[in-house]
PDB file of N, CA and C in Angstrom:
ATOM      1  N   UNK A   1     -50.161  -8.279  48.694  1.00  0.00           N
ATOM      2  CA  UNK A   1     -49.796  -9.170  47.621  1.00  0.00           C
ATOM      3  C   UNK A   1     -49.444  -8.376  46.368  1.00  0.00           C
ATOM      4  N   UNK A   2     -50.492  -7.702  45.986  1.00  0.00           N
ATOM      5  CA  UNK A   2     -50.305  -6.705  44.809  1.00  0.00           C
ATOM      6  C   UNK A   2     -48.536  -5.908  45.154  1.00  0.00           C
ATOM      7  N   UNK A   3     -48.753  -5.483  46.438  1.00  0.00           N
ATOM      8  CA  UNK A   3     -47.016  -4.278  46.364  1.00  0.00           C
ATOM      9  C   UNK A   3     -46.198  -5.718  46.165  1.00  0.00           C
ATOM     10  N   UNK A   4     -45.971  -6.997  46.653  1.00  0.00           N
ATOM     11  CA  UNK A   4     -45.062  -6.942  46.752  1.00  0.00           C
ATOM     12  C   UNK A   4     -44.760  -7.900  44.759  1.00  0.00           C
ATOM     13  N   UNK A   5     -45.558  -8.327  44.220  1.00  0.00           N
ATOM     14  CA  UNK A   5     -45.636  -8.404  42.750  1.00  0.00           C
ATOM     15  C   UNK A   5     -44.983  -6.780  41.988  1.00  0.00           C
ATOM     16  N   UNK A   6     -45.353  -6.044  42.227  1.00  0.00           N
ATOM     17  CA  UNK A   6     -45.323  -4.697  41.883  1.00  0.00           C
ATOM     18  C   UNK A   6     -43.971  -4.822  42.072  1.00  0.00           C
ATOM     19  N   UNK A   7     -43.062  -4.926  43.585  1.00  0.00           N
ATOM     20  CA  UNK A   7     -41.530  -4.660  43.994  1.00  0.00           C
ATOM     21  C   UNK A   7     -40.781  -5.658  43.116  1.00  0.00           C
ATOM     22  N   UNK A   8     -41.490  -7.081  43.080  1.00  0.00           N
ATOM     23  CA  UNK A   8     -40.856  -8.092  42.138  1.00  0.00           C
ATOM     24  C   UNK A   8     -40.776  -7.779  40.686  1.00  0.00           C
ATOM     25  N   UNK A   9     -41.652  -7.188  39.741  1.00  0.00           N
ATOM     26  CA  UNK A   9     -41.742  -6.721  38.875  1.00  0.00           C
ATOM     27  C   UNK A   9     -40.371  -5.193  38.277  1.00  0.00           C
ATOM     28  N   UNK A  10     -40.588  -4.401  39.560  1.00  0.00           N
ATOM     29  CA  UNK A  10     -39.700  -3.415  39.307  1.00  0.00           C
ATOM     30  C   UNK A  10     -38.201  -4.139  39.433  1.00  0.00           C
ATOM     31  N   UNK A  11     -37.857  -4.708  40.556  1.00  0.00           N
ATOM     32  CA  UNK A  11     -36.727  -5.614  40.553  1.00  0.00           C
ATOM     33  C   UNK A  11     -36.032  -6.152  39.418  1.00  0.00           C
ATOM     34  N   UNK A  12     -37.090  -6.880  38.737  1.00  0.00           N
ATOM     35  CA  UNK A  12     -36.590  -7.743  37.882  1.00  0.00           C
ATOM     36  C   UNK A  12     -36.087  -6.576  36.483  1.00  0.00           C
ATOM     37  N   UNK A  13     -37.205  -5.683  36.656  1.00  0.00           N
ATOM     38  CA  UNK A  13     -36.687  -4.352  35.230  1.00  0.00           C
ATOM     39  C   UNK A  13     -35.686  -3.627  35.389  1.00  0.00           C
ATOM     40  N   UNK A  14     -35.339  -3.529  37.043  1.00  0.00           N
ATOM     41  CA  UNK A  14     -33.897  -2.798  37.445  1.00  0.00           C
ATOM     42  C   UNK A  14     -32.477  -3.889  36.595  1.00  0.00           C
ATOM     43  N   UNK A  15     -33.063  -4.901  37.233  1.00  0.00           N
ATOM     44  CA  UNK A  15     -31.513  -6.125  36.787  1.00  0.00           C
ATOM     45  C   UNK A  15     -31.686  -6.098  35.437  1.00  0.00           C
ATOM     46  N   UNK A  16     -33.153  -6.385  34.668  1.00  0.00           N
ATOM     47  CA  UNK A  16     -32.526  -6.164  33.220  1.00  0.00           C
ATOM     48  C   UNK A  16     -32.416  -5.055  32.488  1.00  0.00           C
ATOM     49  N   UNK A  17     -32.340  -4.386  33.387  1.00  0.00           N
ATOM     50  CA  UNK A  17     -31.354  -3.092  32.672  1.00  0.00           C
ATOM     51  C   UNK A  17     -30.446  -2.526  33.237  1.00  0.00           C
ATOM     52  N   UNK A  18     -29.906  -2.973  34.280  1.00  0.00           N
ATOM     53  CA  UNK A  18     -28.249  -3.355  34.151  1.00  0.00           C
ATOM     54  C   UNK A  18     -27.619  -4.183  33.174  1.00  0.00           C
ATOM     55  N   UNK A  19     -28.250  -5.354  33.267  1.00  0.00           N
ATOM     56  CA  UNK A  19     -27.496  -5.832  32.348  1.00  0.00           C
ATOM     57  C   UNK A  19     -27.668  -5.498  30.846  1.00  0.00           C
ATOM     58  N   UNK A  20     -28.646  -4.769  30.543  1.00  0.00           N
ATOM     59  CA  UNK A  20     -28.663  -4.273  29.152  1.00  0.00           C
ATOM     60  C   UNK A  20     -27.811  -3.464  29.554  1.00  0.00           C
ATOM     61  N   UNK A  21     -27.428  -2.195  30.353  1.00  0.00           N
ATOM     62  CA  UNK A  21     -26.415  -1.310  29.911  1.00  0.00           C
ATOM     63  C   UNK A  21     -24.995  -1.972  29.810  1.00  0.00           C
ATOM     64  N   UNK A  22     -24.983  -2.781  30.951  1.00  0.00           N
ATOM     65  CA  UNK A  22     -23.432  -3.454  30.721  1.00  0.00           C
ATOM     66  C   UNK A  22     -23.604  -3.899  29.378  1.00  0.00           C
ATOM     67  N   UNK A  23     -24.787  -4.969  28.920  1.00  0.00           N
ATOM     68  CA  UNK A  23     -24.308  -5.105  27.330  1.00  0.00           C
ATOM     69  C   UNK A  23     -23.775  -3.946  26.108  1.00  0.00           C
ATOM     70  N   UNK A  24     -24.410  -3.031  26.567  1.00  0.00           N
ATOM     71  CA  UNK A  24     -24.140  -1.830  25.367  1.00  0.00           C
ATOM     72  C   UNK A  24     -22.887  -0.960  26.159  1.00  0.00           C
ATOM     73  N   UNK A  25     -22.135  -1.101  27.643  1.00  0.00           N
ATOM     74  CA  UNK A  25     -20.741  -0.755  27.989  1.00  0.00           C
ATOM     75  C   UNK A  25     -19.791  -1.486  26.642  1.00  0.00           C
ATOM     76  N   UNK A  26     -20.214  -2.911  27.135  1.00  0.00           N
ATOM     77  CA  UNK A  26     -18.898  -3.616  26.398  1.00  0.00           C
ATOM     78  C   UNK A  26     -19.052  -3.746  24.952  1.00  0.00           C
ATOM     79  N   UNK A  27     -20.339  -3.467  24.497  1.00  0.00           N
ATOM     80  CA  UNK A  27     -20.229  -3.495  22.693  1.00  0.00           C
ATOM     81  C   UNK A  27     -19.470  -2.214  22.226  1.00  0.00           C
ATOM     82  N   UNK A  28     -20.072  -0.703  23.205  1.00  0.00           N
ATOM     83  CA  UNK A  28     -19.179   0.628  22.963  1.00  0.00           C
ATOM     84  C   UNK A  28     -17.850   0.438  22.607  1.00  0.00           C
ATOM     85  N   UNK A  29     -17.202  -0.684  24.185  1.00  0.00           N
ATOM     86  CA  UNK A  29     -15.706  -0.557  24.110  1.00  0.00           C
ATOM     87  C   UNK A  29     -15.208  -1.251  23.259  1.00  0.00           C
ATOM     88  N   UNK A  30     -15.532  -2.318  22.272  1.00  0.00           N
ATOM     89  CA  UNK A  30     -15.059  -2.977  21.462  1.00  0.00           C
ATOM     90  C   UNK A  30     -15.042  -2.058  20.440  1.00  0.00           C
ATOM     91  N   UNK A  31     -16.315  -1.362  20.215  1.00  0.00           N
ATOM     92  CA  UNK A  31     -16.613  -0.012  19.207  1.00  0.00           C
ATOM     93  C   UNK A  31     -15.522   0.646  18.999  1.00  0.00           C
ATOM     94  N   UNK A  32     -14.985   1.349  20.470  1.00  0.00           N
ATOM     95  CA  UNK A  32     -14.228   1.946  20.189  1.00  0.00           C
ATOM     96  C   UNK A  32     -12.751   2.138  19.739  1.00  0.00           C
ATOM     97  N   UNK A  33     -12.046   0.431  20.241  1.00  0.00           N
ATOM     98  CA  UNK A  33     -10.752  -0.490  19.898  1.00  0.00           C
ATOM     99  C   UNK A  33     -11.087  -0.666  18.524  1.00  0.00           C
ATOM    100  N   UNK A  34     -12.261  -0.705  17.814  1.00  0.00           N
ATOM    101  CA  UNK A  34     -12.674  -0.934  16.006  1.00  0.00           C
ATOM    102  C   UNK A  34     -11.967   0.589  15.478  1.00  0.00           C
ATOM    103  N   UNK A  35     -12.493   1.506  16.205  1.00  0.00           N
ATOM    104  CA  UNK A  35     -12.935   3.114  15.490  1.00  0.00           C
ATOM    105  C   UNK A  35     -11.090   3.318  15.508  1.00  0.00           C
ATOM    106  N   UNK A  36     -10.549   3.106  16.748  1.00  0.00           N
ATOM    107  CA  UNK A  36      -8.959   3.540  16.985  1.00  0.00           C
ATOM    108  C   UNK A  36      -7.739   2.824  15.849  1.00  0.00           C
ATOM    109  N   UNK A  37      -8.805   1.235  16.047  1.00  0.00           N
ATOM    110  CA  UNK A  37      -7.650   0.936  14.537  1.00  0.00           C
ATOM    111  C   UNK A  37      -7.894   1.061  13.235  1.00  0.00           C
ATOM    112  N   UNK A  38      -9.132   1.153  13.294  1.00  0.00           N
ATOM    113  CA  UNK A  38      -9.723   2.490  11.762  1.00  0.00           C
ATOM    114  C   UNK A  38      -8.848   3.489  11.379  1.00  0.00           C
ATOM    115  N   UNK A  39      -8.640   4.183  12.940  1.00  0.00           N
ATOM    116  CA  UNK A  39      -8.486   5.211  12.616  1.00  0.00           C
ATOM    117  C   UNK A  39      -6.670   5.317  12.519  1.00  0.00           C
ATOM    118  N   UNK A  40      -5.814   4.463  13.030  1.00  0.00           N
ATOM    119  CA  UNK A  40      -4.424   4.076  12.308  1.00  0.00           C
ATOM    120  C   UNK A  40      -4.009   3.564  11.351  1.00  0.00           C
ATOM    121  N   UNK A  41      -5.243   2.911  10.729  1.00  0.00           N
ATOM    122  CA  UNK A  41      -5.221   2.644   9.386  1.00  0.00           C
ATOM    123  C   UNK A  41      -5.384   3.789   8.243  1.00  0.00           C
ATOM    124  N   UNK A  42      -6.195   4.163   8.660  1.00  0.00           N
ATOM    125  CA  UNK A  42      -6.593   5.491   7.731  1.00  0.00           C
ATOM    126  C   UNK A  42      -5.200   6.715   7.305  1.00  0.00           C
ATOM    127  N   UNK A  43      -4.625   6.794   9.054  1.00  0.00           N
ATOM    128  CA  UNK A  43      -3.441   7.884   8.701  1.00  0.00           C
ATOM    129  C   UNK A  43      -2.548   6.837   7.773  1.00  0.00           C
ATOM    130  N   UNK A  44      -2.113   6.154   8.010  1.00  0.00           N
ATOM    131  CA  UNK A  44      -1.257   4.839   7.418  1.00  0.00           C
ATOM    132  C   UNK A  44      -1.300   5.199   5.546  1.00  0.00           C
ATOM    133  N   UNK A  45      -2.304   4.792   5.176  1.00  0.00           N
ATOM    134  CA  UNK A  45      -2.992   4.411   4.138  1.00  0.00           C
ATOM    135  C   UNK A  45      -3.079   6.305   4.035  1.00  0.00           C
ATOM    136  N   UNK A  46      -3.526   7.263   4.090  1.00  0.00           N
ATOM    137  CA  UNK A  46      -2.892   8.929   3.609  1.00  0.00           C
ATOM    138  C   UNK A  46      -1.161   9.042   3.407  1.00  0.00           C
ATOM    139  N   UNK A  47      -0.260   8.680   4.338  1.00  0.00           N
ATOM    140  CA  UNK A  47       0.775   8.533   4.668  1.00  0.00           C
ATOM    141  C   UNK A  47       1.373   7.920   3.093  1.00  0.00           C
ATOM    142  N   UNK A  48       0.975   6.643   2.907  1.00  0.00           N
ATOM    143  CA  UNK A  48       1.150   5.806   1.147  1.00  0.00           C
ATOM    144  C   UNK A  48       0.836   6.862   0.482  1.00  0.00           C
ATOM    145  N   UNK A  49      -0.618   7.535   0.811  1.00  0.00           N
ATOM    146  CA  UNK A  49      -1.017   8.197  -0.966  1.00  0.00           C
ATOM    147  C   UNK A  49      -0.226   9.678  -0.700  1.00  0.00           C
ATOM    148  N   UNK A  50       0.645   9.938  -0.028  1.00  0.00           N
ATOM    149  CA  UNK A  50       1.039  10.810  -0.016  1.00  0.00           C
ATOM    150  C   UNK A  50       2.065  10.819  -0.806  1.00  0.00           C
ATOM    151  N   UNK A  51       2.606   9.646  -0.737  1.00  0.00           N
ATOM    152  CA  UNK A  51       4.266   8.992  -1.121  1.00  0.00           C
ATOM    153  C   UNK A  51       3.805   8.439  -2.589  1.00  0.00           C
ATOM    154  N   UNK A  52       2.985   7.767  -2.663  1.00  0.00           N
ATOM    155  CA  UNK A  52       2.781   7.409  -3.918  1.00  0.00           C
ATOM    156  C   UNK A  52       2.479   8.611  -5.135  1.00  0.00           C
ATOM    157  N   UNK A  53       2.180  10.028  -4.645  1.00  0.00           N
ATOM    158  CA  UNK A  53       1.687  10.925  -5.129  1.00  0.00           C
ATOM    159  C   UNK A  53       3.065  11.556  -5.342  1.00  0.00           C
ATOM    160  N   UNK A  54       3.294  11.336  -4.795  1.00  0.00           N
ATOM    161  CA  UNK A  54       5.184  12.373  -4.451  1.00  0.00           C
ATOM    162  C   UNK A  54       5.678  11.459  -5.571  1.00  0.00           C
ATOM    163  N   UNK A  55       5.857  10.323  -5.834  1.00  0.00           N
ATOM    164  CA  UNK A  55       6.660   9.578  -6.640  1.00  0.00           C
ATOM    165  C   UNK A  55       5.911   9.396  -8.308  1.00  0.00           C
ATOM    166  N   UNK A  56       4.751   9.899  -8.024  1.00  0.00           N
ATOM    167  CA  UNK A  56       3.765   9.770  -9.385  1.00  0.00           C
ATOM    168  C   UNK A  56       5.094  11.489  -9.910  1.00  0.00           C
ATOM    169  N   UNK A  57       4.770  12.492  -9.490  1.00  0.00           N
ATOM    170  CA  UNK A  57       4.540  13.697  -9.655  1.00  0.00           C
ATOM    171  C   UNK A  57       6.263  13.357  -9.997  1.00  0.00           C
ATOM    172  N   UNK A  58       6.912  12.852  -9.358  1.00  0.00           N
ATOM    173  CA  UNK A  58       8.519  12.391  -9.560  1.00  0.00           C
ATOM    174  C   UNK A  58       8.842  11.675 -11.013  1.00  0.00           C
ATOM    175  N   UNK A  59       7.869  10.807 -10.925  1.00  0.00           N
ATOM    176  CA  UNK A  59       7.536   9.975 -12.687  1.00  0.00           C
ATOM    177  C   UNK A  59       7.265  10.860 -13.601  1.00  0.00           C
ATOM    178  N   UNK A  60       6.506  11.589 -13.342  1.00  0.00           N
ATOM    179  CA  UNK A  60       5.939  12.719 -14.569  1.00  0.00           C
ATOM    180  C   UNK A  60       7.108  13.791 -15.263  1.00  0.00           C
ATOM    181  N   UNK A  61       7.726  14.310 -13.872  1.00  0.00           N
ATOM    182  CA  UNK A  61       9.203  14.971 -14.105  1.00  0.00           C
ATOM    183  C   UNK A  61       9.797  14.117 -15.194  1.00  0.00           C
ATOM    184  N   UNK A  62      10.585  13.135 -14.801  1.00  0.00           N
ATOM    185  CA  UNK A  62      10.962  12.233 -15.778  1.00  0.00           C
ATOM    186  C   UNK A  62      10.902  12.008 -16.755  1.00  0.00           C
ATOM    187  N   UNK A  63       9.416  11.839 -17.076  1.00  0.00           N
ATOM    188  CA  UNK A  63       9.010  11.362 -18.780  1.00  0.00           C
ATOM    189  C   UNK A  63       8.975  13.148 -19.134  1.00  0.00           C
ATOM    190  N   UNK A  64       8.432  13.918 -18.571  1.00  0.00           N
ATOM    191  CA  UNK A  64       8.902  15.608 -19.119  1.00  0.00           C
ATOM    192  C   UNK A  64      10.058  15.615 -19.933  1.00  0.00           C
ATOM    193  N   UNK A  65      11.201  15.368 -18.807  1.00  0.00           N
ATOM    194  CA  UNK A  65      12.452  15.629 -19.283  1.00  0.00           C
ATOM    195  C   UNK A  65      13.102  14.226 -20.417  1.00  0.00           C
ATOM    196  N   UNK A  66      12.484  13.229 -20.281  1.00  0.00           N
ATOM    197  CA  UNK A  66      12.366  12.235 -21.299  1.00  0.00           C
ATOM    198  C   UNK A  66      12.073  12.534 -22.886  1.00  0.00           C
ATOM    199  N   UNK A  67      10.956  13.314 -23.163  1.00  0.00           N
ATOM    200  CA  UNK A  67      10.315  13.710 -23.573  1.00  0.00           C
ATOM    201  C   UNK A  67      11.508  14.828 -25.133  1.00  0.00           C
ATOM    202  N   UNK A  68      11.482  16.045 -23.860  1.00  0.00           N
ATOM    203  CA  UNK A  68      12.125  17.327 -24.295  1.00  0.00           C
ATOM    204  C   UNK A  68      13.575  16.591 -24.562  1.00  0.00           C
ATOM    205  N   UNK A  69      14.019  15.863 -24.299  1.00  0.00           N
ATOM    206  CA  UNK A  69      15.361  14.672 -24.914  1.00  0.00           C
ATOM    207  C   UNK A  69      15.034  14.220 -26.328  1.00  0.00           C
ATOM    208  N   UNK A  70      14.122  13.855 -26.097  1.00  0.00           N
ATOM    209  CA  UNK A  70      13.754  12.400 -27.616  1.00  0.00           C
ATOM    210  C   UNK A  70      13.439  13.838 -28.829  1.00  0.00           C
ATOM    211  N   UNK A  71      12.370  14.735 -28.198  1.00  0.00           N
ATOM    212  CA  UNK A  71      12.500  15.778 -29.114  1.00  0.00           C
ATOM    213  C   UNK A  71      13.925  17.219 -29.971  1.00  0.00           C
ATOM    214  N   UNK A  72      14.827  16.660 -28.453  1.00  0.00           N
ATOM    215  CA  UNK A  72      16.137  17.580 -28.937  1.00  0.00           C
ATOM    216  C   UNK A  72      17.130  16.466 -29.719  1.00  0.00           C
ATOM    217  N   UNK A  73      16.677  15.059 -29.928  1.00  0.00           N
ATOM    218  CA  UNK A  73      17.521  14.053 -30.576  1.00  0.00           C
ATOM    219  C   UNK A  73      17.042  14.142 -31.670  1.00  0.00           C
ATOM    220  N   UNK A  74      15.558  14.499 -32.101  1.00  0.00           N
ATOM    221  CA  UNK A  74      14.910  14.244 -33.267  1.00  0.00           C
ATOM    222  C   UNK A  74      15.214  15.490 -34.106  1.00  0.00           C
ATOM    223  N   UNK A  75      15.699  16.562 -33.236  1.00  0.00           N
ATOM    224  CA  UNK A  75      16.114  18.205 -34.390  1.00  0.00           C
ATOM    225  C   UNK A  75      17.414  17.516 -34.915  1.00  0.00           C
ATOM    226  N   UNK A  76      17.996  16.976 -33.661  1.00  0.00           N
ATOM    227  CA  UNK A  76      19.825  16.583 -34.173  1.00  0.00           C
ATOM    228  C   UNK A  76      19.838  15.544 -35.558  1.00  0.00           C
ATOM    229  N   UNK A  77      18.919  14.462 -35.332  1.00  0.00           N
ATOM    230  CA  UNK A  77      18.494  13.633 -36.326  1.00  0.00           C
ATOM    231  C   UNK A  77      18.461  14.198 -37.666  1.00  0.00           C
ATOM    232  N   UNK A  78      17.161  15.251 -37.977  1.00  0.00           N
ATOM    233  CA  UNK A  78      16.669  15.753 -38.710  1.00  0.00           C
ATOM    234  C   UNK A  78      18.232  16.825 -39.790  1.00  0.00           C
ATOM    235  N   UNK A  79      18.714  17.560 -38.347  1.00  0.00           N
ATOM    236  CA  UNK A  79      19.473  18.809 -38.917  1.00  0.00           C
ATOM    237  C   UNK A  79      20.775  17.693 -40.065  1.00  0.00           C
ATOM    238  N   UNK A  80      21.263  16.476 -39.482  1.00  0.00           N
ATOM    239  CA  UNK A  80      21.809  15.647 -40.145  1.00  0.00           C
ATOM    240  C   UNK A  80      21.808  14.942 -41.518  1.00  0.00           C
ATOM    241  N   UNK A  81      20.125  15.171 -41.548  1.00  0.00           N
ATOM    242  CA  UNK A  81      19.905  14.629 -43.267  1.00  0.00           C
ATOM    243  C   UNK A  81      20.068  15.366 -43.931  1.00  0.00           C
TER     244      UNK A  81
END
């Protein structure tokens, strides 16, 4: 009586832990379809600040040479009075 409680007992701890591992298979694989579009988002979103950085650094040129303008208008201004 005792073995076969004992075999029923182990039985039942074998099946629930199959099915605990299958639970933690399929939470992994969802895990990992999360982590993959994380992780195309992420290059995506570097990809922008790359461009947005390129076009900052492009703006800055600009107002530079904006700049060294308004100051070569203001000698011309000046040399005039």
């Amino acid at each position: 009586m005792k073995k076969n409680l004992l075999i029923g007992i182990l039985g039942f701890v074998s099946v629930f832990s199959f099915a605990f591992g299958y639970q933690q298979k399929v939470r992994a694989d969802k895990n990992e379809v999360i982590a993959l579009e994380n992780e195309k988002r992420a290059i995506e979103l570097e990809k922008a600040a790359e461009a947005a950085l390129d076009e900052a650094k492009h703006q800055k040129m600009i107002a530079e040479m904006n700049i060294l303008e308004a100051m070569k208008q203001r000698e011309i201004a000046a040399q005039k009075k």
